[in-house]
N, C-alpha and C. Protein backbone atom coordinates (compact mmCIF):
# COMPACT_ATOMS: atom_id res chain seq x y z
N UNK A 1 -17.08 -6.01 -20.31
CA UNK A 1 -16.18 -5.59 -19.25
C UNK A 1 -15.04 -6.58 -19.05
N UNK A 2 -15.35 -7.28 -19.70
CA UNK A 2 -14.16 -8.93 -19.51
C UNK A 2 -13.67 -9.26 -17.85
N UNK A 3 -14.79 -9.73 -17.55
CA UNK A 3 -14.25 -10.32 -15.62
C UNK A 3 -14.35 -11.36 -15.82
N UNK A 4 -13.74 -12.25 -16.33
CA UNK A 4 -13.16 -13.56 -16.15
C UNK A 4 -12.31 -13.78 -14.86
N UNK A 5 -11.55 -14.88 -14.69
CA UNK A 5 -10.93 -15.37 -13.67
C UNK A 5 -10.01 -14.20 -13.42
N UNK A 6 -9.50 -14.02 -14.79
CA UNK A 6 -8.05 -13.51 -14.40
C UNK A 6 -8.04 -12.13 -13.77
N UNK A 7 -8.86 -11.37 -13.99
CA UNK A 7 -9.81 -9.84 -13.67
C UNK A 7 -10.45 -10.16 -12.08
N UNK A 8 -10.96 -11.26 -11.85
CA UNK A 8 -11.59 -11.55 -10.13
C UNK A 8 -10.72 -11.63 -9.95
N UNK A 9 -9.17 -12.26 -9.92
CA UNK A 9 -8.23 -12.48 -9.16
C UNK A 9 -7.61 -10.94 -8.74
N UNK A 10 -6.99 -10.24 -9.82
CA UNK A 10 -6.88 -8.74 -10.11
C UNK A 10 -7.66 -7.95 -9.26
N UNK A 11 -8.94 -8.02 -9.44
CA UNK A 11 -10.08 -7.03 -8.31
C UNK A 11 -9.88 -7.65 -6.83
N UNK A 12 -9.43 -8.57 -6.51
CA UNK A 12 -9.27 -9.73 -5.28
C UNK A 12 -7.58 -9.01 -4.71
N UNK A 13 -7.14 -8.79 -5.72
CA UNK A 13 -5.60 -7.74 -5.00
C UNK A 13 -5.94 -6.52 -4.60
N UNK A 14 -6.95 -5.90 -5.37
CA UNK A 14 -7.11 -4.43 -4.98
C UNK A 14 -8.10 -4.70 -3.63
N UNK A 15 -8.72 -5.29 -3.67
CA UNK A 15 -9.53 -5.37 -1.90
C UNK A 15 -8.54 -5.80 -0.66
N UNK A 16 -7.68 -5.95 -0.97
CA UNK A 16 -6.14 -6.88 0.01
C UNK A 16 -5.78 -5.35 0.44
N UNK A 17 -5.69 -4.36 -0.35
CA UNK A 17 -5.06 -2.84 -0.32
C UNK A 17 -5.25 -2.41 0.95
N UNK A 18 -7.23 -2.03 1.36
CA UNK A 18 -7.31 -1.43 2.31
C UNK A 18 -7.23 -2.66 3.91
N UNK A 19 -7.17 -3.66 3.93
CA UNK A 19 -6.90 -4.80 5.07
C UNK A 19 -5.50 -4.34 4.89
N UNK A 20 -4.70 -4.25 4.07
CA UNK A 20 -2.95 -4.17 4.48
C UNK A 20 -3.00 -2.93 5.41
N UNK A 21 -3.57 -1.89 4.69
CA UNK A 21 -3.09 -1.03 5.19
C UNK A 21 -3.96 -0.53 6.93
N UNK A 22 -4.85 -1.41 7.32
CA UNK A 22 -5.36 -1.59 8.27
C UNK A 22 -4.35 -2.05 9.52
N UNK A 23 -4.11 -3.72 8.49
CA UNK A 23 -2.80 -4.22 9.44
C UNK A 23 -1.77 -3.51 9.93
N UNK A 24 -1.17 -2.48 8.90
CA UNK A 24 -0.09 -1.76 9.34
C UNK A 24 0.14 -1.08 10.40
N UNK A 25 -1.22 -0.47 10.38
CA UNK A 25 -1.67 0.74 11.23
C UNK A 25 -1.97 0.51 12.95
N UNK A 26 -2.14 -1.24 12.84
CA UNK A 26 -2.45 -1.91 14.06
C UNK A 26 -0.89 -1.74 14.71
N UNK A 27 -0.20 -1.95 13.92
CA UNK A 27 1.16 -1.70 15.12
C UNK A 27 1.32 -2.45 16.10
N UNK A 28 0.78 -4.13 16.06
CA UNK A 28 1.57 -4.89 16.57
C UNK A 28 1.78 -6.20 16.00
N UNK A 29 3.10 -7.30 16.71
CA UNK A 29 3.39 -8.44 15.60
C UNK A 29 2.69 -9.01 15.23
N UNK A 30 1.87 -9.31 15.84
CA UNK A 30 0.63 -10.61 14.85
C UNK A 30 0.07 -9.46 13.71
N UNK A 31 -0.22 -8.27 13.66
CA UNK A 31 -0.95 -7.44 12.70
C UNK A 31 0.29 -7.32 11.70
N UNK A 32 1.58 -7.27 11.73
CA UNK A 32 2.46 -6.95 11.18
C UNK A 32 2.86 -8.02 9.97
N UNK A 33 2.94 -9.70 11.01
CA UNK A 33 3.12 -10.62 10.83
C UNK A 33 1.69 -11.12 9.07
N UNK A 34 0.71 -10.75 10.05
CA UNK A 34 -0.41 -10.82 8.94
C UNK A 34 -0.36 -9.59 7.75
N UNK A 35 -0.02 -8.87 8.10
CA UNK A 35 0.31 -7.77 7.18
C UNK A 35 1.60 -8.52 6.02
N UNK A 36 2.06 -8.63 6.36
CA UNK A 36 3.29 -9.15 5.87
C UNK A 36 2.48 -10.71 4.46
N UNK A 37 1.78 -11.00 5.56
CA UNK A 37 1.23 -12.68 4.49
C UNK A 37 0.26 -11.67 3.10
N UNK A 38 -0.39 -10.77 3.75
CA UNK A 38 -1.26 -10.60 3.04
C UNK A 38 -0.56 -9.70 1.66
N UNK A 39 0.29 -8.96 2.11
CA UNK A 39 0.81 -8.54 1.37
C UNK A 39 2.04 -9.62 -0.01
N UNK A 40 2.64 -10.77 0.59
CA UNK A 40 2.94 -11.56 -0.38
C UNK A 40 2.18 -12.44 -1.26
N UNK A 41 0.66 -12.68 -0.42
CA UNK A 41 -0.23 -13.30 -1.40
C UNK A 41 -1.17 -11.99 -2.40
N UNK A 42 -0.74 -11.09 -2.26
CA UNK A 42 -1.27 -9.61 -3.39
C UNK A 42 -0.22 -10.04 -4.29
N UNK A 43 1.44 -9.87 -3.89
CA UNK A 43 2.40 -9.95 -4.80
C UNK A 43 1.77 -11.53 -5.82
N UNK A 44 1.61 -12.59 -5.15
CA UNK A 44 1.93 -13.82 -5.89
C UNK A 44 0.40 -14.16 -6.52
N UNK A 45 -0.33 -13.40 -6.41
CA UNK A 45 -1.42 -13.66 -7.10
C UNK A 45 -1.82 -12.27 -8.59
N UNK A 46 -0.79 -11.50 -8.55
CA UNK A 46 -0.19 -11.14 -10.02
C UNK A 46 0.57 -11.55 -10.99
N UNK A 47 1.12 -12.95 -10.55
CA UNK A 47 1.62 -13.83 -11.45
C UNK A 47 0.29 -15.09 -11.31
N UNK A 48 -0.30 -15.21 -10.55
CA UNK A 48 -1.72 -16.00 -10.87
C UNK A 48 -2.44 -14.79 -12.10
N UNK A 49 -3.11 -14.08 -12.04
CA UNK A 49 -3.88 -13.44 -12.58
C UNK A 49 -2.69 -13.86 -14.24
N UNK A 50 -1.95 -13.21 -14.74
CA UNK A 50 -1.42 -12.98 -15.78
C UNK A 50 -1.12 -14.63 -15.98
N UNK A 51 -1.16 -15.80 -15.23
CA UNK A 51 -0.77 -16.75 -16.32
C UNK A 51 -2.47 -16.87 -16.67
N UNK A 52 -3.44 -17.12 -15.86
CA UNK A 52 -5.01 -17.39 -15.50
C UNK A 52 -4.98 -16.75 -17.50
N UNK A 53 -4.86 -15.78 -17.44
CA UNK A 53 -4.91 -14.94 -18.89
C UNK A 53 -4.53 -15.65 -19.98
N UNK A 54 -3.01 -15.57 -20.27
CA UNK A 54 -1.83 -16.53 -21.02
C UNK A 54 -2.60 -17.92 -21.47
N UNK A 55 -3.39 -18.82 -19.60
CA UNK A 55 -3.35 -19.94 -20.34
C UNK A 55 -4.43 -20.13 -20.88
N UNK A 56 -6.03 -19.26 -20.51
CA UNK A 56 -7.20 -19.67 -20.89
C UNK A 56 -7.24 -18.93 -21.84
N UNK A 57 -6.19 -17.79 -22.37
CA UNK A 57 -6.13 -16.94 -23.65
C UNK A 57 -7.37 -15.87 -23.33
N UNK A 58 -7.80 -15.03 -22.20
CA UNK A 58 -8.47 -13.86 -21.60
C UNK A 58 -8.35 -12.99 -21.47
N UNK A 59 -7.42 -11.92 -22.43
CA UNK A 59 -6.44 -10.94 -22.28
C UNK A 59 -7.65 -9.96 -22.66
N UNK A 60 -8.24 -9.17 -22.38
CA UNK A 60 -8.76 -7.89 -21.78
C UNK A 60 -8.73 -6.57 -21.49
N UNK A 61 -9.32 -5.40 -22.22
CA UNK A 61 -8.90 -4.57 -22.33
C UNK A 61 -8.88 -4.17 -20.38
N UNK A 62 -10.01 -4.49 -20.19
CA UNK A 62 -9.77 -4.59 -18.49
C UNK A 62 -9.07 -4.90 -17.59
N UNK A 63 -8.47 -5.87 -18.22
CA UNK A 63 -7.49 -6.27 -17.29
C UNK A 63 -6.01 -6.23 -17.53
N UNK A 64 -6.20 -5.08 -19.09
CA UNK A 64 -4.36 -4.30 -19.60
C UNK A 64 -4.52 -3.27 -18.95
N UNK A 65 -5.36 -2.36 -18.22
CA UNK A 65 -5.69 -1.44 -17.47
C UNK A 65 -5.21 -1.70 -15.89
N UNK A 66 -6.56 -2.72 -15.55
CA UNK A 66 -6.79 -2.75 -14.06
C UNK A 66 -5.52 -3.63 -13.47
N UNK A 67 -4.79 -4.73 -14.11
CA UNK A 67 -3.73 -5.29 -13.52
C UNK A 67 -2.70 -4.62 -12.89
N UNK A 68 -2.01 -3.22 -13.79
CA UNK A 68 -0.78 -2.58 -13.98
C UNK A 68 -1.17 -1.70 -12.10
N UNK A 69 -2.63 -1.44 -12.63
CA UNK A 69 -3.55 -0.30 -11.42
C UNK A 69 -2.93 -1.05 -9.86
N UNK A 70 -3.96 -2.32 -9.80
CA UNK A 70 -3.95 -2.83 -8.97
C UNK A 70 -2.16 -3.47 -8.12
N UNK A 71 -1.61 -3.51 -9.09
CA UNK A 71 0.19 -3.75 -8.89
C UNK A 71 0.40 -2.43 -8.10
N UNK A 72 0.16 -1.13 -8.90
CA UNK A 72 0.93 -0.31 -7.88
C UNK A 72 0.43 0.40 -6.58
N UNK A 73 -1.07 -0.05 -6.81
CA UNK A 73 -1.89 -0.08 -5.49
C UNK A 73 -1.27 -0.77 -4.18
N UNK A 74 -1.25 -1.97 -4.76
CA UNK A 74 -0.51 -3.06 -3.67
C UNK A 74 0.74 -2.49 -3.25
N UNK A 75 1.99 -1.75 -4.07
CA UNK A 75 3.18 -1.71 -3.72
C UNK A 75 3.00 0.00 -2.76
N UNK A 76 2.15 0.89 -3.29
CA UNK A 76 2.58 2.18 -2.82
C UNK A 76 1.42 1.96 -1.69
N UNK A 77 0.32 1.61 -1.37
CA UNK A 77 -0.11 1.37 0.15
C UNK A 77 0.57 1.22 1.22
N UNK A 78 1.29 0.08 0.99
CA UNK A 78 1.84 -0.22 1.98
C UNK A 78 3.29 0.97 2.62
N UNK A 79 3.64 1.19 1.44
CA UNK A 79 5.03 2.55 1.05
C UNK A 79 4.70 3.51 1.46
N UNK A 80 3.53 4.08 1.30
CA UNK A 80 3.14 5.13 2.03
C UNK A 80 2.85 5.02 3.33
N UNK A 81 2.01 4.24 3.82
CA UNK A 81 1.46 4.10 5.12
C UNK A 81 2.75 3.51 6.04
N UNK A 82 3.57 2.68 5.56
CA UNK A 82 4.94 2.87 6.41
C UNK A 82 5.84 3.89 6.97
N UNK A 83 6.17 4.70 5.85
CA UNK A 83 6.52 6.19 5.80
C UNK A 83 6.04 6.87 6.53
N UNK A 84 4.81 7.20 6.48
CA UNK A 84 3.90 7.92 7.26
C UNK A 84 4.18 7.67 8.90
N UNK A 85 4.64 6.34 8.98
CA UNK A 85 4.45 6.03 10.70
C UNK A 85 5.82 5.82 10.38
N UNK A 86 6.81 6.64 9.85
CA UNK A 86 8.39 6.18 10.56
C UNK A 86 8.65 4.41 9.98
N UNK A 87 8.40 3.92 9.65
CA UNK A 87 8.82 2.20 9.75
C UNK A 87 9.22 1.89 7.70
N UNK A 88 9.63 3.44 7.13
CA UNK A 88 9.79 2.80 5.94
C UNK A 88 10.97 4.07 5.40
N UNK A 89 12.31 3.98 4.70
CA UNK A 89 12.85 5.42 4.28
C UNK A 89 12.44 5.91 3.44
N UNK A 90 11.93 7.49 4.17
CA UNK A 90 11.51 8.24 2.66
C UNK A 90 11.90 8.59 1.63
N UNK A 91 13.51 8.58 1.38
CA UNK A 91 14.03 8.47 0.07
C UNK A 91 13.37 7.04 -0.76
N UNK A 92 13.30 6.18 -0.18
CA UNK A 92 12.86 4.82 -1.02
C UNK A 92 11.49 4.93 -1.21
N UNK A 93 10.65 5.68 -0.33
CA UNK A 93 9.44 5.67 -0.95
C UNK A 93 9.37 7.09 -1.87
N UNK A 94 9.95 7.79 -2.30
CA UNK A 94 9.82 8.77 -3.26
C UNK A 94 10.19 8.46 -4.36
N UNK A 95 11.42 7.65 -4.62
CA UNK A 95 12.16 7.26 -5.79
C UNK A 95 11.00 6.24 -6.41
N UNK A 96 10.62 5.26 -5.41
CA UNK A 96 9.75 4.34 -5.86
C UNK A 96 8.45 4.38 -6.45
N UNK A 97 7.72 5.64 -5.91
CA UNK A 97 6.58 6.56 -6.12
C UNK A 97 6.76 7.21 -7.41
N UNK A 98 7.79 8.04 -7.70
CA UNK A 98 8.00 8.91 -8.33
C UNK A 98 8.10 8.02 -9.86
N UNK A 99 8.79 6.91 -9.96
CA UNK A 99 9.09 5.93 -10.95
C UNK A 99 7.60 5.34 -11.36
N UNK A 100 6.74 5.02 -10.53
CA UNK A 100 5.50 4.10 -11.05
C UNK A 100 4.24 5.72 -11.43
N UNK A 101 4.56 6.89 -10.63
CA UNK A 101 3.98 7.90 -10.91
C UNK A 101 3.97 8.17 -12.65
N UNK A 102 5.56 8.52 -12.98
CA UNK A 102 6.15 8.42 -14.11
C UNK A 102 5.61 7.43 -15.04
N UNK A 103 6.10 6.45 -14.99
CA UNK A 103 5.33 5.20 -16.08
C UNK A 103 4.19 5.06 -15.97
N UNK A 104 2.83 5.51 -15.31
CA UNK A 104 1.66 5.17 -15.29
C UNK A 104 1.14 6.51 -16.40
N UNK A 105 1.77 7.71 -15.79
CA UNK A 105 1.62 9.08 -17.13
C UNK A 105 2.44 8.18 -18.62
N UNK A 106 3.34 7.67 -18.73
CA UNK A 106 3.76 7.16 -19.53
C UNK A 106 2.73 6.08 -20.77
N UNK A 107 2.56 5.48 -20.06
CA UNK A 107 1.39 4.66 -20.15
C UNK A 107 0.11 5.13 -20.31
N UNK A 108 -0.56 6.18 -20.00
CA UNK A 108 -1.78 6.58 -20.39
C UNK A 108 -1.51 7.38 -21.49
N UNK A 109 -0.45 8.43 -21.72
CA UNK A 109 -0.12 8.94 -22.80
C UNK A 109 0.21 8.34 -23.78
N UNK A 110 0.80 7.32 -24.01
CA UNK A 110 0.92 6.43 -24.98
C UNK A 110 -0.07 5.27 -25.53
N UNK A 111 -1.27 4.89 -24.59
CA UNK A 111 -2.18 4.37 -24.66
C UNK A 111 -3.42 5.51 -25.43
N UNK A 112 -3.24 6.93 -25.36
CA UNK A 112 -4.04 7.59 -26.01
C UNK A 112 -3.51 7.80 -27.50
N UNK A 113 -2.80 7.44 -27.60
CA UNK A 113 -1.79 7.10 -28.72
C UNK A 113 -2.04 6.14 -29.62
N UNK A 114 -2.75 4.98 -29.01
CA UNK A 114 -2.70 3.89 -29.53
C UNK A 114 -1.87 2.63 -29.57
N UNK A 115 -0.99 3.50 -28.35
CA UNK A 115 0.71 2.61 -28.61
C UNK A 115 0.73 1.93 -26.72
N UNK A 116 0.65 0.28 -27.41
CA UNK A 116 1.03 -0.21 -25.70
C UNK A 116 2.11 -0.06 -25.42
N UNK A 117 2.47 -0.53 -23.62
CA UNK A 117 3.78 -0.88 -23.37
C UNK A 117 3.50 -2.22 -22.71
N UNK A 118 4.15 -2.95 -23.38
CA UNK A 118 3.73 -4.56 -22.26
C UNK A 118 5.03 -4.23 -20.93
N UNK A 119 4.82 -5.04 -20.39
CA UNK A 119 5.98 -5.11 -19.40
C UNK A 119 7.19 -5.85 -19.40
N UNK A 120 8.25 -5.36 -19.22
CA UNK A 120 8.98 -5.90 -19.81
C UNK A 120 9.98 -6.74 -19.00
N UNK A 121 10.94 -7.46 -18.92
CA UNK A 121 11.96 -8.50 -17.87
C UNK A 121 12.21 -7.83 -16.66
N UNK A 122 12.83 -6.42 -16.67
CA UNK A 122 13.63 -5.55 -15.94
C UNK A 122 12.13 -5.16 -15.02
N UNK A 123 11.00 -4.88 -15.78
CA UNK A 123 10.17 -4.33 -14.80
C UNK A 123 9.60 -5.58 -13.96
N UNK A 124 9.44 -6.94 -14.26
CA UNK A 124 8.83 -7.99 -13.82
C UNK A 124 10.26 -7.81 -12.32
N UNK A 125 11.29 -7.96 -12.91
CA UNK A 125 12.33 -7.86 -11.87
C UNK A 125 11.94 -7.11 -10.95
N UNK A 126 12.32 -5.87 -11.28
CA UNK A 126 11.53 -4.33 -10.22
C UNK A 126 10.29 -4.91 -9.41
N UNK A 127 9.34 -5.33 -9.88
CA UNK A 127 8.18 -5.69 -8.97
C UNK A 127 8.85 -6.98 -7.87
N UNK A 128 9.48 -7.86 -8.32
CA UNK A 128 9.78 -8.92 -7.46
C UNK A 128 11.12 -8.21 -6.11
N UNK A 129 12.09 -7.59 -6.70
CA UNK A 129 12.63 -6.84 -5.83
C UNK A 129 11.57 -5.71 -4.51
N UNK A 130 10.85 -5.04 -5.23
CA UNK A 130 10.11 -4.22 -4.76
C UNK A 130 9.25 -5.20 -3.78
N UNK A 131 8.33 -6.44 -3.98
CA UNK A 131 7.95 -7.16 -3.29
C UNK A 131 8.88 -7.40 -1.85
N UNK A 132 9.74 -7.99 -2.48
CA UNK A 132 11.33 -8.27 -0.95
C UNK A 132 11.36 -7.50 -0.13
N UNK A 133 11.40 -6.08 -0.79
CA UNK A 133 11.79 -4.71 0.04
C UNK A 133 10.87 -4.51 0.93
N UNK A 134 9.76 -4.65 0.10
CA UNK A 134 8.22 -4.26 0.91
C UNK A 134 7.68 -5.18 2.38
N UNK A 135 7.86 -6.56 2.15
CA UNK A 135 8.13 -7.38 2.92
C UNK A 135 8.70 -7.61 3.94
N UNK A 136 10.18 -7.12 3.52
CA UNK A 136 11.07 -7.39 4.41
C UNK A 136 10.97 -6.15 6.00
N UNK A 137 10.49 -4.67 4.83
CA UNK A 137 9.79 -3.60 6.30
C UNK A 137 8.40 -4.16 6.88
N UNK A 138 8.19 -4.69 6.26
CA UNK A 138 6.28 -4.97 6.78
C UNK A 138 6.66 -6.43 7.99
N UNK A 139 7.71 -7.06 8.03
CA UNK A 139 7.98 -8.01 9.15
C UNK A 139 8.05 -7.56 10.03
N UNK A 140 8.27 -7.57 11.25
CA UNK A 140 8.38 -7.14 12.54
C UNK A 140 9.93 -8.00 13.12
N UNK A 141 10.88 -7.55 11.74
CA UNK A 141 12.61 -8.10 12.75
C UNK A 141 12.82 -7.12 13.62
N UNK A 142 14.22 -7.91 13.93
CA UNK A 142 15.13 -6.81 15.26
C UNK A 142 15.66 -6.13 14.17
N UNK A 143 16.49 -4.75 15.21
CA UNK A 143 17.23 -3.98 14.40
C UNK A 143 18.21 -4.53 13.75
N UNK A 144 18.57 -5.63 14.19
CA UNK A 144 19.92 -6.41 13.44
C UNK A 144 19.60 -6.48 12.06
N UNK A 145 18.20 -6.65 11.70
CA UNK A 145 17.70 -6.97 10.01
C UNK A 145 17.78 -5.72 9.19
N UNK A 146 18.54 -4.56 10.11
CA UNK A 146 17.68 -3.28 9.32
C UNK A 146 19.36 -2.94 8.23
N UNK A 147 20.09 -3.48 8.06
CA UNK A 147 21.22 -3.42 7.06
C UNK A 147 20.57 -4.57 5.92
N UNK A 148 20.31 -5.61 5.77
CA UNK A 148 19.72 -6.47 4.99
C UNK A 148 18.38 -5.76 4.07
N UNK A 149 17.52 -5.09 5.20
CA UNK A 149 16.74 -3.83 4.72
C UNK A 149 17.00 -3.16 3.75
N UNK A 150 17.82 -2.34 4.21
CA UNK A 150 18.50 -1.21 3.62
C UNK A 150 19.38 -1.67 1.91
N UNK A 151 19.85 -3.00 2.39
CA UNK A 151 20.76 -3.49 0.90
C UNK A 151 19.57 -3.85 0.17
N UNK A 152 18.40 -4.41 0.17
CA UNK A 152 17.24 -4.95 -0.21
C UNK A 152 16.69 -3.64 -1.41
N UNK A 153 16.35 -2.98 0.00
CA UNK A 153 15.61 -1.89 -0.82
C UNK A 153 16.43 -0.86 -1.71
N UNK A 154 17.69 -0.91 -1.45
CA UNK A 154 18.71 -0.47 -2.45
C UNK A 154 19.00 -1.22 -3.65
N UNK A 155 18.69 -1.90 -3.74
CA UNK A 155 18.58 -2.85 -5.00
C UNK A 155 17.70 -2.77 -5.16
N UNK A 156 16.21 -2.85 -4.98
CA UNK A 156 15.26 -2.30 -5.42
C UNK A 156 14.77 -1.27 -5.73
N UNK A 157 15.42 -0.10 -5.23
CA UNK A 157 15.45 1.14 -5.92
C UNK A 157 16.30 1.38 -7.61
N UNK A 158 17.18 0.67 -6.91
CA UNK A 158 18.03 0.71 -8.27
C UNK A 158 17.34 0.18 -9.48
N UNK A 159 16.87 -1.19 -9.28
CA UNK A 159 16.31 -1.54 -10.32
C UNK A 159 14.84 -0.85 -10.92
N UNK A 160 14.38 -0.08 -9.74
CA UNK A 160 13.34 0.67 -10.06
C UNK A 160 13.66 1.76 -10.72
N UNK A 161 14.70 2.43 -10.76
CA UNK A 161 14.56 4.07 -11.36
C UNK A 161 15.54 3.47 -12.71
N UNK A 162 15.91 1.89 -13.01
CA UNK A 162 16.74 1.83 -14.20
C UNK A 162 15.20 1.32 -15.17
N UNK A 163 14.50 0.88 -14.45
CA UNK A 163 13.12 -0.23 -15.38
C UNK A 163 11.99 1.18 -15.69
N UNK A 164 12.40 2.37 -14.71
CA UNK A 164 11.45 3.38 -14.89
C UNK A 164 12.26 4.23 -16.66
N UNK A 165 13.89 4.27 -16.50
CA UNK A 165 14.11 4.78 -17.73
C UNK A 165 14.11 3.94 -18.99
N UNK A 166 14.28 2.97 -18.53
CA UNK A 166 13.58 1.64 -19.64
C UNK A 166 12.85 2.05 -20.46
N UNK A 167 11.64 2.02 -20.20
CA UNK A 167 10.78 2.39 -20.35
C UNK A 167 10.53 3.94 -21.06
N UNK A 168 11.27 4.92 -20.60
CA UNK A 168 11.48 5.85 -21.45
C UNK A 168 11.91 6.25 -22.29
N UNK A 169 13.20 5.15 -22.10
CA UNK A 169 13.95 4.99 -23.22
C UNK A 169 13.44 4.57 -24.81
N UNK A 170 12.64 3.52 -24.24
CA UNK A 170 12.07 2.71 -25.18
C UNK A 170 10.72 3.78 -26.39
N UNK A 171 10.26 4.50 -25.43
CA UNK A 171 8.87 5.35 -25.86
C UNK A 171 9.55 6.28 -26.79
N UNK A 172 10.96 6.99 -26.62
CA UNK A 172 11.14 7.67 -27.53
C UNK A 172 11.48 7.37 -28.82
N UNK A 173 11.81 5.78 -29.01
CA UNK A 173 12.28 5.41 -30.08
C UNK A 173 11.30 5.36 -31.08
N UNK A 174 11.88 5.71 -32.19
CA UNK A 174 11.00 5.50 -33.82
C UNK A 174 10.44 4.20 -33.48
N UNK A 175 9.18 3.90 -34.04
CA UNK A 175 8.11 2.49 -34.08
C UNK A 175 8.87 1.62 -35.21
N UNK A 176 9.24 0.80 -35.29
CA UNK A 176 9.92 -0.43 -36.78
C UNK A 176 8.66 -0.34 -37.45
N UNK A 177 9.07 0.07 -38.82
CA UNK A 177 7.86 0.33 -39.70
C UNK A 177 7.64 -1.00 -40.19
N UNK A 178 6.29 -1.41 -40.54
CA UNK A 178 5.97 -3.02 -40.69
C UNK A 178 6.32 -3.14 -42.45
């Protein structure tokens, strides 16, 4: 099953999922405030998990699966359950949804294939943008923050529906014959 470090850390983001989305639901600043931590230590412990891999050399069919899983667990919890209560725009959570919806069919179809997709600069970008965005609604600012918001998650959309055709782009191309 390969649960090494880097896989506990990975399964350790996906249990963060249902506490976020607890916090959210509490609807006030200290829950928001904690919502907010818990949700950047999910983000920053997917760059723990993937070096944990890299440096002890633990790379796993489990954890080329469960990492990608647990990433968009973390990002669309919170996206949805904002939405849901008014505190997130639903254009940004559809575009954003619709893009990791997309590449995850992408990704299993091409994995039945035989053919990976590692991840690539633009998408590492997308997740770190997407982190900001996510963050920045899950704080509890004044309305004064909600243009900073809005430019945030507009750049994170953007980079999301360009890293989603990336990616498509890339799948249709002929394989370089060895």
């Amino acid at each position: 099953m390969g649960l090494g470090w880097p896989n506990i850390v990975t399964v350790m983001r996906v249990l963060l999922v249902p506490v976020l989305v607890v916090l959210i639901l509490e609807r006030t600043r200290a829950a928001s405030y904690a919502a907010a931590a818990v949700f950047v230590a999910g983000g920053l412990s997917d760059g723990l998990d993937g070096y944990l891999a890299r440096r002890h050399h633990m790379k796993t069919r489990t954890g080329a699966w469960l990492d990608p899983l647990s990433d968009k667990l973390l990002v669309a919890a919170p996206i949805i359950t904002m939405t849901a209560i008014g505190r997130f725009p639903l254009w940004g959570a559809v575009a954003i949804l619709a893009r990791e919806a997309a590449v995850t069919a992408l990704r299993i179809v091409r994995g039945t294939r035989g053919a990976s997709m590692p991840a690539t600069d633009i998408a590492k970008a997308k997740t770190v943008t997407q982190v900001l965005a996510v963050t920045l609604y899950l704080l509890p600012l004044s309305p004064d923050a909600n243009p900073l918001r809005l430019a945030v998650l507009g750049v994170a959309v953007a980079i999301t529906v360009y890293s989603g055709l990336d990616y498509f782009i890339r799948a249709t191309r002929p394989s370089p014959v060895p």
